[in-house]
N, C-alpha and C. Protein backbone atom coordinates (compact mmCIF):
# COMPACT_ATOMS: atom_id res chain seq x y z
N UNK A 1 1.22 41.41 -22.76
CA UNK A 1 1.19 40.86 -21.40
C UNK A 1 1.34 39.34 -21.46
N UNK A 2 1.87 38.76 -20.94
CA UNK A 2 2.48 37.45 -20.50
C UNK A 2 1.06 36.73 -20.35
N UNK A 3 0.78 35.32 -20.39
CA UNK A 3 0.15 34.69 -19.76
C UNK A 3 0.57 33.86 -18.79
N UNK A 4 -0.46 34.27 -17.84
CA UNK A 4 0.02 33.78 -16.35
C UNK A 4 0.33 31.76 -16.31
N UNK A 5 -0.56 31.64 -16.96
CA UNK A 5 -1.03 30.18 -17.88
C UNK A 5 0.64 29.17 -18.14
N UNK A 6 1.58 30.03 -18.59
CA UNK A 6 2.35 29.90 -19.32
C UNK A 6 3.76 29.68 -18.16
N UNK A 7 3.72 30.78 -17.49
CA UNK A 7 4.52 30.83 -16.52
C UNK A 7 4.82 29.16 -15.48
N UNK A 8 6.08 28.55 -15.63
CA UNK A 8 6.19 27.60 -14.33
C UNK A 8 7.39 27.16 -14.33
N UNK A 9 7.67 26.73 -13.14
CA UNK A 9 9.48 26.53 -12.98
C UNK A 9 9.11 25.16 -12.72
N UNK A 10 10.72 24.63 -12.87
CA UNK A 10 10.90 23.27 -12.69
C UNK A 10 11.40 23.24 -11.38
N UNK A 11 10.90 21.98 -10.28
CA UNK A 11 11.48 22.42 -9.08
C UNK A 11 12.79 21.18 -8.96
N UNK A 12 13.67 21.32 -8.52
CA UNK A 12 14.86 20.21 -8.43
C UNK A 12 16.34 20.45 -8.22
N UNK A 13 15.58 20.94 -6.51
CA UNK A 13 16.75 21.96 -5.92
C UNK A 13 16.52 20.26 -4.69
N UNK A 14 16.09 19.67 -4.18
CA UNK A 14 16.29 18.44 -3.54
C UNK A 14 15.42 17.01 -3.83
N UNK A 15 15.22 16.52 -2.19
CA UNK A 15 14.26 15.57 -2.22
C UNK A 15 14.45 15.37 -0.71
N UNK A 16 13.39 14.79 -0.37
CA UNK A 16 12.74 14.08 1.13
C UNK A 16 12.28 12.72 1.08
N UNK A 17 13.22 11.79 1.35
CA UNK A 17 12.94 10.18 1.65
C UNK A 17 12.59 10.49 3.10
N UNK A 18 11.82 9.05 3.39
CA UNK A 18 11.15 9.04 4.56
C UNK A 18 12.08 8.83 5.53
N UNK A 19 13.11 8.13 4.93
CA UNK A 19 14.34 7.62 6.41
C UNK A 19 14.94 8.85 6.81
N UNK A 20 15.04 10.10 5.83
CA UNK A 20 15.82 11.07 6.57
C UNK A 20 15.03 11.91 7.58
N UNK A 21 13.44 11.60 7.64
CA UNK A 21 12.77 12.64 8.24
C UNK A 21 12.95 12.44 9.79
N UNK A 22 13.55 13.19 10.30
CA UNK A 22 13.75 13.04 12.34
C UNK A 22 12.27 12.66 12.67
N UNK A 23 12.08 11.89 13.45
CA UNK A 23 10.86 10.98 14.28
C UNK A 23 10.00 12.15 14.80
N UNK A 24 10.63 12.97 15.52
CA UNK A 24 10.00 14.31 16.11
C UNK A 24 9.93 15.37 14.81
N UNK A 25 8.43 15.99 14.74
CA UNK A 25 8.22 17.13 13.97
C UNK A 25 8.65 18.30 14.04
N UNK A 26 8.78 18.75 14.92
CA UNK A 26 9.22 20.01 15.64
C UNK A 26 10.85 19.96 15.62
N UNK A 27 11.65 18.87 15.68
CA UNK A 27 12.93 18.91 15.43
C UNK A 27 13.77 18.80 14.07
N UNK A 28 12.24 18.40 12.96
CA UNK A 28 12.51 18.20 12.05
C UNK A 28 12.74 19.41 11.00
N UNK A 29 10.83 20.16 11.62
CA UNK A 29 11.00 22.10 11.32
C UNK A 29 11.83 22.71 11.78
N UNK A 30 13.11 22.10 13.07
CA UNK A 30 13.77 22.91 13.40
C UNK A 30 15.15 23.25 12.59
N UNK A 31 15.19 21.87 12.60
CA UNK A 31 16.65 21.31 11.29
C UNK A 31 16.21 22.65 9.76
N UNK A 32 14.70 22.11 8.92
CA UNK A 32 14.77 22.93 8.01
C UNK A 32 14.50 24.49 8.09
N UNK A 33 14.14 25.21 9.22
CA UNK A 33 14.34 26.34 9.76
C UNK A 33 15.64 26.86 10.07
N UNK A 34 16.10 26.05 10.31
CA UNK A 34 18.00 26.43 10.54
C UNK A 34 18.70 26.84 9.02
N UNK A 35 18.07 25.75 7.62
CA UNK A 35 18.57 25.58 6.66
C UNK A 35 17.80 27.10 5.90
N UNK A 36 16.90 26.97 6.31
CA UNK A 36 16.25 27.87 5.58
C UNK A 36 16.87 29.72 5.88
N UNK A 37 17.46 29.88 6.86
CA UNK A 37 18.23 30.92 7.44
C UNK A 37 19.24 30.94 6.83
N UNK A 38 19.81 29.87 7.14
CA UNK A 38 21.00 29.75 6.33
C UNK A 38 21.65 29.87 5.17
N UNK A 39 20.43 29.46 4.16
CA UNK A 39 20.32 29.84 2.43
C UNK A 39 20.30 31.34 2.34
N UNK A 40 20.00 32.01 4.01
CA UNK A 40 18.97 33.51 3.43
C UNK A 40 17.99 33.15 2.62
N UNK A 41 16.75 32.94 2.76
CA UNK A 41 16.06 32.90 2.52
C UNK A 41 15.19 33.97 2.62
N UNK A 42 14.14 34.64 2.09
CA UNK A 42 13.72 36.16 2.28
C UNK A 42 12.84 36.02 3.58
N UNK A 43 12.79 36.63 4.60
CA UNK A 43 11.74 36.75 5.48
C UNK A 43 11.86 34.93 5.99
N UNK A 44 12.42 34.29 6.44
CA UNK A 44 12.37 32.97 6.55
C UNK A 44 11.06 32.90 8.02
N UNK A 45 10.82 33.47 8.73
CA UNK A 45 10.13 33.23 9.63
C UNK A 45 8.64 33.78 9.24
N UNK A 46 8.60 34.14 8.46
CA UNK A 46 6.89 34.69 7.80
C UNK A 46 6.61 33.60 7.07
N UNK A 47 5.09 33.53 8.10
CA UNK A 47 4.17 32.34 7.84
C UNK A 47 2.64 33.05 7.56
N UNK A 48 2.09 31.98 6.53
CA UNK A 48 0.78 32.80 6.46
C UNK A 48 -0.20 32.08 7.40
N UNK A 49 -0.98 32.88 8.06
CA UNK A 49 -1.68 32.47 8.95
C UNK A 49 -3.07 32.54 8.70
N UNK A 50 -3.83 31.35 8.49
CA UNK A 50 -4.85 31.11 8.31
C UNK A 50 -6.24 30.81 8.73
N UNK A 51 -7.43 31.22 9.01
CA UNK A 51 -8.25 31.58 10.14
C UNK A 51 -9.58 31.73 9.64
N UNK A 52 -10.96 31.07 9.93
CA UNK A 52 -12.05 31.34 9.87
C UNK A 52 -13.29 32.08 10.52
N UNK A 53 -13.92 32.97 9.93
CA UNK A 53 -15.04 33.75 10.81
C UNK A 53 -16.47 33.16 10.95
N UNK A 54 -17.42 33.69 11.35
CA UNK A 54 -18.42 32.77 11.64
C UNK A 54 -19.38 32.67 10.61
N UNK A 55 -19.23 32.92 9.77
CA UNK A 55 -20.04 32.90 8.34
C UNK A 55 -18.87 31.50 7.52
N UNK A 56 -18.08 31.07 7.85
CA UNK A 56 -16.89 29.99 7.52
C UNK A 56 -16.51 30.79 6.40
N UNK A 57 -16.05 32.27 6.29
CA UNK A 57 -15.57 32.63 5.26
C UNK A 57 -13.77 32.34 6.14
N UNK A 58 -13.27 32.11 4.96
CA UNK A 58 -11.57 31.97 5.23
C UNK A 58 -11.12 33.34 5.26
N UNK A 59 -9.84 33.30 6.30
CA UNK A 59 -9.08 34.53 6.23
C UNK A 59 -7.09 34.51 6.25
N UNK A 60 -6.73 34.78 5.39
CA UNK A 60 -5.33 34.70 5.41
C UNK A 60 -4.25 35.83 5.32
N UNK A 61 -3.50 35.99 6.40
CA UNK A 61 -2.41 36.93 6.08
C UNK A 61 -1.09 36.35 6.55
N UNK A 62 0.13 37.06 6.31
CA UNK A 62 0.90 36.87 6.92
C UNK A 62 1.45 37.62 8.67
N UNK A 63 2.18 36.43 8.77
CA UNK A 63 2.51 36.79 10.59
C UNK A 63 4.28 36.08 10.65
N UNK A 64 4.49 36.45 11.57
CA UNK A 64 6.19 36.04 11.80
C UNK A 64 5.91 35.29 12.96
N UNK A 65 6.57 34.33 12.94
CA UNK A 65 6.98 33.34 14.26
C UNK A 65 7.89 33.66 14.78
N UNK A 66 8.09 33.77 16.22
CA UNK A 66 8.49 34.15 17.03
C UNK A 66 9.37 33.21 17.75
N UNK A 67 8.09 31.89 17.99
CA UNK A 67 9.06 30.50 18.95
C UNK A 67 8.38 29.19 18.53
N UNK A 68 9.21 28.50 18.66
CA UNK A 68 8.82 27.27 18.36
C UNK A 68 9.02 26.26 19.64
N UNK A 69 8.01 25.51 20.12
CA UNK A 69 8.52 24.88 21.25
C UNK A 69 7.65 23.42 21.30
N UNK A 70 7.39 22.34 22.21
CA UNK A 70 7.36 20.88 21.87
C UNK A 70 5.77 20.66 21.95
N UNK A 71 5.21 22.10 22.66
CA UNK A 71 3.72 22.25 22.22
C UNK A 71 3.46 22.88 20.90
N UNK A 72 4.03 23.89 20.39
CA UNK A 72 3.55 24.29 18.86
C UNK A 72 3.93 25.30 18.80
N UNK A 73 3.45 26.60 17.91
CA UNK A 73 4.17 27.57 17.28
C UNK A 73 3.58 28.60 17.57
N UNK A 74 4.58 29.84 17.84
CA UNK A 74 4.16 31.20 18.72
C UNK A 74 4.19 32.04 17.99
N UNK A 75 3.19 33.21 17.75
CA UNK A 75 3.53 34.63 17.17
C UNK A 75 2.57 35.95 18.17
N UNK A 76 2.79 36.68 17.93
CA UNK A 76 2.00 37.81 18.75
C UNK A 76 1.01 38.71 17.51
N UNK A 77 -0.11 39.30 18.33
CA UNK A 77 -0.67 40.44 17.31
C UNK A 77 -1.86 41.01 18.74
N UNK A 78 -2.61 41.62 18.14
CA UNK A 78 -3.46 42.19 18.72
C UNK A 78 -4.49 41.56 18.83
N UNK A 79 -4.77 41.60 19.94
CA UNK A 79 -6.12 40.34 20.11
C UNK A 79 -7.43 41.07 19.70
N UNK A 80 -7.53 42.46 19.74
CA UNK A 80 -8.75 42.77 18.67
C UNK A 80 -8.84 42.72 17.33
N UNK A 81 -7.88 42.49 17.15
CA UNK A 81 -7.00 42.74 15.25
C UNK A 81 -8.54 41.30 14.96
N UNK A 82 -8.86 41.53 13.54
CA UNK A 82 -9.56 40.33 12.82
C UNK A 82 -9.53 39.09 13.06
N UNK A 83 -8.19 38.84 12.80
CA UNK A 83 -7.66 37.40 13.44
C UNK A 83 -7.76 37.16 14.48
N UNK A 84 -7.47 38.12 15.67
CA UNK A 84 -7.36 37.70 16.95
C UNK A 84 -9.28 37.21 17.21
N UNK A 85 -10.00 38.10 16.81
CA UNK A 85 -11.36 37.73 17.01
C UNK A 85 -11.75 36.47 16.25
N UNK A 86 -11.61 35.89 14.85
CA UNK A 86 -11.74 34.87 15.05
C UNK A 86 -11.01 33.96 15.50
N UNK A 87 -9.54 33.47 15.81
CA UNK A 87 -9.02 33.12 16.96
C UNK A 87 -9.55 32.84 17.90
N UNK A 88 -10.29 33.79 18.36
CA UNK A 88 -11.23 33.37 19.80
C UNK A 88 -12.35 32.73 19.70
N UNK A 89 -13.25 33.30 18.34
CA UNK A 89 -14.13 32.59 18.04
C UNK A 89 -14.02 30.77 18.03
N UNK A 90 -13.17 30.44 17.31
CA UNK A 90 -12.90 29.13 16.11
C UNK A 90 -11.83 28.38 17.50
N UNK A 91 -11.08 29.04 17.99
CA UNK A 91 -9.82 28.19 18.64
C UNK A 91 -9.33 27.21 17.63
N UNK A 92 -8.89 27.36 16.31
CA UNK A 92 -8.36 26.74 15.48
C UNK A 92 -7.63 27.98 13.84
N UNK A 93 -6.11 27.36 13.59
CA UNK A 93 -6.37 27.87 12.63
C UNK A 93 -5.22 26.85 11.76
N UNK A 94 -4.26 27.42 11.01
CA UNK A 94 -3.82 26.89 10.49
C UNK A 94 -2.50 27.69 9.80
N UNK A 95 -1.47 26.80 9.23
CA UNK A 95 0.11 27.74 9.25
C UNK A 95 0.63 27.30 7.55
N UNK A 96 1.16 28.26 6.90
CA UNK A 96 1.94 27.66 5.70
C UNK A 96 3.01 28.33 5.66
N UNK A 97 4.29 27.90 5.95
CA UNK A 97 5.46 28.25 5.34
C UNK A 97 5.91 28.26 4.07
N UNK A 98 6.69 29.08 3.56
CA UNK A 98 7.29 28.79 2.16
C UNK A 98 8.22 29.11 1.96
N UNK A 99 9.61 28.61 1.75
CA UNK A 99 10.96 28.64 1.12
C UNK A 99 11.44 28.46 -0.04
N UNK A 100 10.81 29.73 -1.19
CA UNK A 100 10.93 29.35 -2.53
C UNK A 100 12.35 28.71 -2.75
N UNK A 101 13.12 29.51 -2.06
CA UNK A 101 14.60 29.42 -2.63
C UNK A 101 15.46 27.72 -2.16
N UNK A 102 14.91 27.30 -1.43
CA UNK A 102 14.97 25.79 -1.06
C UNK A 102 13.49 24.76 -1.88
N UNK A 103 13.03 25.43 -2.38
CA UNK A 103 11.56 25.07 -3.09
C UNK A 103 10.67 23.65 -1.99
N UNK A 104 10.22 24.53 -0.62
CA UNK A 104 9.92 23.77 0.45
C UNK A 104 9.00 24.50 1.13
N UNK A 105 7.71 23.85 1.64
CA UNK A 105 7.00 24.15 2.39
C UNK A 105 6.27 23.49 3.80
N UNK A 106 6.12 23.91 4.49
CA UNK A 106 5.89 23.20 5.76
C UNK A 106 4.08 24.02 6.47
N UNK A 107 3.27 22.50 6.38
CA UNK A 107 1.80 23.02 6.40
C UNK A 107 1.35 22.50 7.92
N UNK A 108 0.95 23.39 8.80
CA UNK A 108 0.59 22.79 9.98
C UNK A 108 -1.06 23.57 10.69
N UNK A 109 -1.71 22.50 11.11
CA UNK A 109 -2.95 22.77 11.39
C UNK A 109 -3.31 22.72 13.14
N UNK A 110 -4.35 23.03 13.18
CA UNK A 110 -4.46 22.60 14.83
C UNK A 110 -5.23 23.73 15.66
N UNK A 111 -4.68 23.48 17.49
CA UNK A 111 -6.39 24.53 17.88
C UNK A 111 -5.32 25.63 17.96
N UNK A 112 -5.58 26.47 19.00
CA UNK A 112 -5.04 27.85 19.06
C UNK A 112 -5.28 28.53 20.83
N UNK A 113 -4.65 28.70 21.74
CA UNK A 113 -4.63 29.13 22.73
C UNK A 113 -4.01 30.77 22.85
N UNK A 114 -4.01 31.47 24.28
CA UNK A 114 -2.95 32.71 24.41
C UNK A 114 -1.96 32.04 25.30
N UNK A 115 -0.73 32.58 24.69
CA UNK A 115 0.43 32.05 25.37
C UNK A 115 0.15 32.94 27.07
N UNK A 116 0.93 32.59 27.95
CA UNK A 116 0.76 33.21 29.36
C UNK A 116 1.42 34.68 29.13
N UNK A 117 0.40 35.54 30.20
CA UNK A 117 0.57 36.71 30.28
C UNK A 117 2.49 37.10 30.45
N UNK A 118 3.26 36.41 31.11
CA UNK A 118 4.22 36.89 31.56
C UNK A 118 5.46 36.15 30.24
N UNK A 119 4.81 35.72 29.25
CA UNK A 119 5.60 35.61 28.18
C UNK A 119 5.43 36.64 27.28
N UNK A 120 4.19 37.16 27.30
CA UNK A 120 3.91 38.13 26.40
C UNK A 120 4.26 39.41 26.83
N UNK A 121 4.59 39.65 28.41
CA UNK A 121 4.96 40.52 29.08
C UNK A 121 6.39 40.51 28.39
N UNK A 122 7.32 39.06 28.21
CA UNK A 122 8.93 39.12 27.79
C UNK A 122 8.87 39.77 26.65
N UNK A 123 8.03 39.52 25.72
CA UNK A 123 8.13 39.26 24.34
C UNK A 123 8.42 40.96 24.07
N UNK A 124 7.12 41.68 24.77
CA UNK A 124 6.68 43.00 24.20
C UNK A 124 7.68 44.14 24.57
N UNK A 125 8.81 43.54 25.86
CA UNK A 125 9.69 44.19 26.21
C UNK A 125 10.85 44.14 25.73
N UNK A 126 10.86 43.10 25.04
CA UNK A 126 12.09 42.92 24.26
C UNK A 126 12.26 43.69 22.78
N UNK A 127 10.91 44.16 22.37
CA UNK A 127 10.99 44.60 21.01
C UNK A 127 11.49 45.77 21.06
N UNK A 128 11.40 46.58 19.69
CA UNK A 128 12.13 47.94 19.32
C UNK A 128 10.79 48.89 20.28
N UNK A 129 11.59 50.15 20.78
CA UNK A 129 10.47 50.84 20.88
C UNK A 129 9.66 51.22 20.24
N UNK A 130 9.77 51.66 18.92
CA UNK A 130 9.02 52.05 17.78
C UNK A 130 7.68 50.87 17.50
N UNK A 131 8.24 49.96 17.98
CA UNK A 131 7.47 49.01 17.83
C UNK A 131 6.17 48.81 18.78
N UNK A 132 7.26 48.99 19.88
CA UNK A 132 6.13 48.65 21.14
C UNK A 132 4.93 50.09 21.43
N UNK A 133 4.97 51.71 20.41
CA UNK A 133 4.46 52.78 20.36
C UNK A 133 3.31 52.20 19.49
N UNK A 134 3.97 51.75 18.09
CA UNK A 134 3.38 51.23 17.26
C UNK A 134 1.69 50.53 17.26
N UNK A 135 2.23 49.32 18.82
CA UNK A 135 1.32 48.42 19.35
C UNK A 135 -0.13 49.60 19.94
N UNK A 136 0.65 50.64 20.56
CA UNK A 136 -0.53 51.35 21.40
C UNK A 136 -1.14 52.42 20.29
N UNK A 137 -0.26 52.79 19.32
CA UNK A 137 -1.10 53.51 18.14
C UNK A 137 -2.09 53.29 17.33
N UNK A 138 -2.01 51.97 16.99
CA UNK A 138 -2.83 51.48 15.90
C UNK A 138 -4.07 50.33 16.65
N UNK A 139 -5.03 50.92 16.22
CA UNK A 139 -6.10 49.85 16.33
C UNK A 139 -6.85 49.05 14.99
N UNK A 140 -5.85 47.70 15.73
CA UNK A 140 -5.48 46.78 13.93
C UNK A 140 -6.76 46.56 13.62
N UNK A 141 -6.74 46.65 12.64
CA UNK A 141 -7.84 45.88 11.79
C UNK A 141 -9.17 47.34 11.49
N UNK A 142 -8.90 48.45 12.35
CA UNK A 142 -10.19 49.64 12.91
C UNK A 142 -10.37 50.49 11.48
N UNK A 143 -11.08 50.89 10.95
CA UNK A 143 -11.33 51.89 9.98
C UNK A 143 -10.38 52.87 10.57
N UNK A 144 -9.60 53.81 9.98
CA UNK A 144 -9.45 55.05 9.99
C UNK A 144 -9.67 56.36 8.88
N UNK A 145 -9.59 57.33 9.45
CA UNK A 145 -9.89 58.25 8.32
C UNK A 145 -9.18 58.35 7.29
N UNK A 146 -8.02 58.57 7.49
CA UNK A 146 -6.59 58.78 6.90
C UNK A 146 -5.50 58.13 7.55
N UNK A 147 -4.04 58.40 6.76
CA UNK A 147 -2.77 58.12 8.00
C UNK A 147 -2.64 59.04 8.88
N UNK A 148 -2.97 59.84 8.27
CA UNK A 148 -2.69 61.21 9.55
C UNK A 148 -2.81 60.78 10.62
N UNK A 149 -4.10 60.05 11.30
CA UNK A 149 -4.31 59.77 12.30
C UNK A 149 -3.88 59.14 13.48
N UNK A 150 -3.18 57.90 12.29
CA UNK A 150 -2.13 57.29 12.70
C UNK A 150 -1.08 57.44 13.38
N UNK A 151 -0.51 58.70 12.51
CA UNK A 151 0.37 59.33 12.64
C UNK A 151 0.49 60.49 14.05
N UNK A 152 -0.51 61.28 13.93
CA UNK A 152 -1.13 61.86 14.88
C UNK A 152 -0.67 60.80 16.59
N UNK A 153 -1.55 59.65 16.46
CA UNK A 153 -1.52 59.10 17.70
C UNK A 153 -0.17 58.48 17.70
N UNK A 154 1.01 58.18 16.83
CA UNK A 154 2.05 57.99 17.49
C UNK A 154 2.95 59.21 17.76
N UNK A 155 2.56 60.02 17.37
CA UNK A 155 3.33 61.67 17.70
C UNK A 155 3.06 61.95 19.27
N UNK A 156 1.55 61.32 19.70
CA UNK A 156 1.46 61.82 20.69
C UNK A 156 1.25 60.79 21.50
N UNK A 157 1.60 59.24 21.21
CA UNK A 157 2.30 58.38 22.55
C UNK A 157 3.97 58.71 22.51
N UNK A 158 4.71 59.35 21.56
CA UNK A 158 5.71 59.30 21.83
C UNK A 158 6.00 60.14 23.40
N UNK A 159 5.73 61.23 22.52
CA UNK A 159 5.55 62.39 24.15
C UNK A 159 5.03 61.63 25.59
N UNK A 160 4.18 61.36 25.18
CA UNK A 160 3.36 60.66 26.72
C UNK A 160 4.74 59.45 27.58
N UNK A 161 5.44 58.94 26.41
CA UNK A 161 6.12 57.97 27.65
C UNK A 161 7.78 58.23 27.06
N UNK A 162 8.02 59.53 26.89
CA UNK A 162 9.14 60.05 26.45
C UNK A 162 9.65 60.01 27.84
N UNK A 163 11.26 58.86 27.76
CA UNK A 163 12.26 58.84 29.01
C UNK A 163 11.40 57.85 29.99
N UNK A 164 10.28 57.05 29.65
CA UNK A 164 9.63 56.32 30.33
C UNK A 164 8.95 55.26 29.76
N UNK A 165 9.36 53.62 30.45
CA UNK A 165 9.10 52.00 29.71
C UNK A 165 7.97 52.32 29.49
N UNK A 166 7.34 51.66 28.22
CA UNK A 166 6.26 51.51 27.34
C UNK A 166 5.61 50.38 28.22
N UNK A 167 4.54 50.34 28.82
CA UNK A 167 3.59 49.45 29.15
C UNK A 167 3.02 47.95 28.01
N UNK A 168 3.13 47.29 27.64
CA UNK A 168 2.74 46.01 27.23
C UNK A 168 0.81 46.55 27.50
N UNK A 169 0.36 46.71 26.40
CA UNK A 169 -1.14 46.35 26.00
C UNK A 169 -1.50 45.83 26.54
N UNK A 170 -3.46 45.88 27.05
CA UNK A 170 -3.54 44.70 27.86
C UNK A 170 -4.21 43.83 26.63
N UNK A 171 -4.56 44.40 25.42
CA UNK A 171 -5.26 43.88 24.00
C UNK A 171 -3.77 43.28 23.29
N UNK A 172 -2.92 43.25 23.64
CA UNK A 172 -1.63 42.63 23.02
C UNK A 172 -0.87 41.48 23.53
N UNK A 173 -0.55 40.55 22.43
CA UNK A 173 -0.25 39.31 23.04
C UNK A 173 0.40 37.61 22.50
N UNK A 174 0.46 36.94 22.71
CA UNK A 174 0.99 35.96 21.84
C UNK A 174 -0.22 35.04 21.95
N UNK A 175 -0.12 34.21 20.49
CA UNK A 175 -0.56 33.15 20.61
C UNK A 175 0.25 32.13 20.65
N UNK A 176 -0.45 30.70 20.71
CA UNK A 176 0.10 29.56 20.19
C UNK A 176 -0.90 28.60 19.51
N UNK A 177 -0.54 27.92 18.47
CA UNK A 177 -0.88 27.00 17.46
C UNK A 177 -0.51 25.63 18.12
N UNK A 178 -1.69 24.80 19.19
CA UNK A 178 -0.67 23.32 19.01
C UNK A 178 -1.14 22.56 18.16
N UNK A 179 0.31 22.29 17.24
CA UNK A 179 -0.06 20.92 15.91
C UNK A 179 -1.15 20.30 16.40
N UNK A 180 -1.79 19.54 15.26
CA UNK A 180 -2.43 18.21 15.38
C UNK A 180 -1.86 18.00 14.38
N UNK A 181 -1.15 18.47 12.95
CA UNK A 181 -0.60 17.57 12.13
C UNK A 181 0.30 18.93 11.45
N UNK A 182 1.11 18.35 11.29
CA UNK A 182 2.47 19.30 10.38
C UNK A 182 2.84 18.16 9.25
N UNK A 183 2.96 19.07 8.28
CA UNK A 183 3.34 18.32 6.67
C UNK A 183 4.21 18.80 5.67
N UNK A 184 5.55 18.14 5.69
CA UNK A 184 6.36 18.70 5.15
C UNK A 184 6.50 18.29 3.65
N UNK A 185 7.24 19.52 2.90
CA UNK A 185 6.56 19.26 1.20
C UNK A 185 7.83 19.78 0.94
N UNK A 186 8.53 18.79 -0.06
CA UNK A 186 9.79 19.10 -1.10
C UNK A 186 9.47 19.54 -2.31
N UNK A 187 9.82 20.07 -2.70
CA UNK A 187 9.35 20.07 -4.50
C UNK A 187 10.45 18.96 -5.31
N UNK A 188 9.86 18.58 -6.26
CA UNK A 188 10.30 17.67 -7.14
C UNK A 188 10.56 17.64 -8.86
N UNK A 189 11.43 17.37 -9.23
CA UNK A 189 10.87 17.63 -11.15
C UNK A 189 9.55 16.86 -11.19
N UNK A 190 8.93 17.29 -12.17
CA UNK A 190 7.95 16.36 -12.89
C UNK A 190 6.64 16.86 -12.33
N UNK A 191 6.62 17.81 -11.35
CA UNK A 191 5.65 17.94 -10.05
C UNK A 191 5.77 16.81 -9.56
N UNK A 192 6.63 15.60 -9.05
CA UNK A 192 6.23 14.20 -8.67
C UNK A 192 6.65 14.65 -6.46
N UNK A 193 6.06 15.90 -6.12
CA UNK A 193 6.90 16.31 -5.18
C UNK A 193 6.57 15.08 -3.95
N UNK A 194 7.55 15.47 -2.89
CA UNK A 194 8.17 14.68 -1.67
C UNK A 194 6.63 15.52 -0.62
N UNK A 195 6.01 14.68 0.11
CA UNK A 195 4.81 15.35 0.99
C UNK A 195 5.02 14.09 1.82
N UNK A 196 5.00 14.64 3.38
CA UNK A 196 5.02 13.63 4.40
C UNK A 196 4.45 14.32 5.80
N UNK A 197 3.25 13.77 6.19
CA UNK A 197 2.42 14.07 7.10
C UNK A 197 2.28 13.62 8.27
N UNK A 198 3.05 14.27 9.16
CA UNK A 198 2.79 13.54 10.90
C UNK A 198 1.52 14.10 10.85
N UNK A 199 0.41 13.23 11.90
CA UNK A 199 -0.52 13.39 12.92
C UNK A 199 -0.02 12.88 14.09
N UNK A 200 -1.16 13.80 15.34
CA UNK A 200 -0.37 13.73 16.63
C UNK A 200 -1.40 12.49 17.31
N UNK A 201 -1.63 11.74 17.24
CA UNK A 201 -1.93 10.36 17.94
C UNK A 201 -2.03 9.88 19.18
N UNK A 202 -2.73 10.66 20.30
CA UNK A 202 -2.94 10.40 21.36
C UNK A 202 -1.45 11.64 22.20
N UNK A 203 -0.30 10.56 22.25
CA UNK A 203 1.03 11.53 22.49
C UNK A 203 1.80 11.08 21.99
N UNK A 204 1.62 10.92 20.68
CA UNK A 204 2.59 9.90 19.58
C UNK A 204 2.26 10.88 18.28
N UNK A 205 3.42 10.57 17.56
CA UNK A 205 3.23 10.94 16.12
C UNK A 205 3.63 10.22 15.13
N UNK A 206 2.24 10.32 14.14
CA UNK A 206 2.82 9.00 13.37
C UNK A 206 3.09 9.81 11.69
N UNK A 207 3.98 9.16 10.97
CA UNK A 207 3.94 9.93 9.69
C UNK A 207 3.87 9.31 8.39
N UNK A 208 2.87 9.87 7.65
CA UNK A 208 2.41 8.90 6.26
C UNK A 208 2.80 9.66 5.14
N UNK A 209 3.07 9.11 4.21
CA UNK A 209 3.50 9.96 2.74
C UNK A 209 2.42 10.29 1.96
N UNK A 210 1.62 11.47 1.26
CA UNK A 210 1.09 11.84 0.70
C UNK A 210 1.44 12.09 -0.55
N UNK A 211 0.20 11.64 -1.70
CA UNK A 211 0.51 11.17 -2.99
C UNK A 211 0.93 13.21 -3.14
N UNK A 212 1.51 13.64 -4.02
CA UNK A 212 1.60 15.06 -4.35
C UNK A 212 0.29 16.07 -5.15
């Protein structure tokens, strides 16, 4: 067996000077979100989403972003799901992107609101049906016995709204993340990597370079 110890790549696929970084953050994630699609990158919109319960134990999984807009960053889940409860608890969490294949990451922190009912109304109508069955089958985060069960209850929402629109959850929904600071990270040879940190400053953003 390998040692894990042993294992490490050299990163020196770019670099990030400060003059190229766009003034606006959000236009800047938008630029390397474009790039990052563009490479194909695997899953480019899966972000891990990061979240505390009331004992301050940490909690992290991944989630997909949905929208990005000049208040902050959108995804949906179930508002009973784990996360969604501390979510409500904390009103704060926190975001990490990663683009091995561009060797780039983008770290953003901040509070946490529900986006408005009639976006989440767009959102849930727009998805696959399977998806939107999915939403009313599973109660995220719930013990179950088996899959069966699972299985069971989407066998029998299918029937129930067979030839008829799937209702939007009233436990289902989007959030949003607004920044207080986004930090974008190049990788570099040497580990000497590129890190540059807006904070949001009243209604200003200012951005400082961080040693790596």
């Amino acid at each position: 067996m390998s040692r894990l110890a042993d294992i490490r790549n050299e990163y020196n696929k770019g670099s990030l000077e400060k003059e190229e970084l766009n003034e606006n953050p959000f236009e800047q994630f938008d630029k390397w979100m474009k790039e990052a699609i563009s490479a194909e990158c695997n899953e480019p919109t899966a972000v891990t989403l990061a979240t505390v319960n009331n004992y301050l134990q940490p909690n992290c999984r991944i989630v997909l972003l949905k929208d990005v807009t000049n208040n902050g960053f959108v995804f949906f889940t179930n508002y009973n799901s784990e996360k969604g409860r501390e979510l409500a608890n904390t009103r704060r969490a926190a975001l990490n992107f990663f683009w091995p294949e561009l060797e780039r990451q983008v770290r953003i922190k901040g509070t946490v609101e529900r986006v408005s009912e009639q976006k989440s109304e767009e959102y849930f109508q727009s998805r696959p049906r399977e998806s939107q069955l999915g939403a009313w089958a599973s109660s995220q985060s719930e013990w179950v016995e088996d899959g069966k069960e699972l299985i069971s209850n989407y066998t029998a929402l299918e029937k129930q709204y067979e030839g008829k629109q799937i209702p939007r959850p009233t436990y289902w929904g989007g959030y949003i993340i607004k920044a207080e600071t986004i930090e974008f990270w190049q990788g570099r040879s040497n580990r000497m990597h590129d890190r540059y940190q807006f904070a949001k400053i009243d209604d200003t953003w200012e951005v400082k370079q961080l040693a790596p």
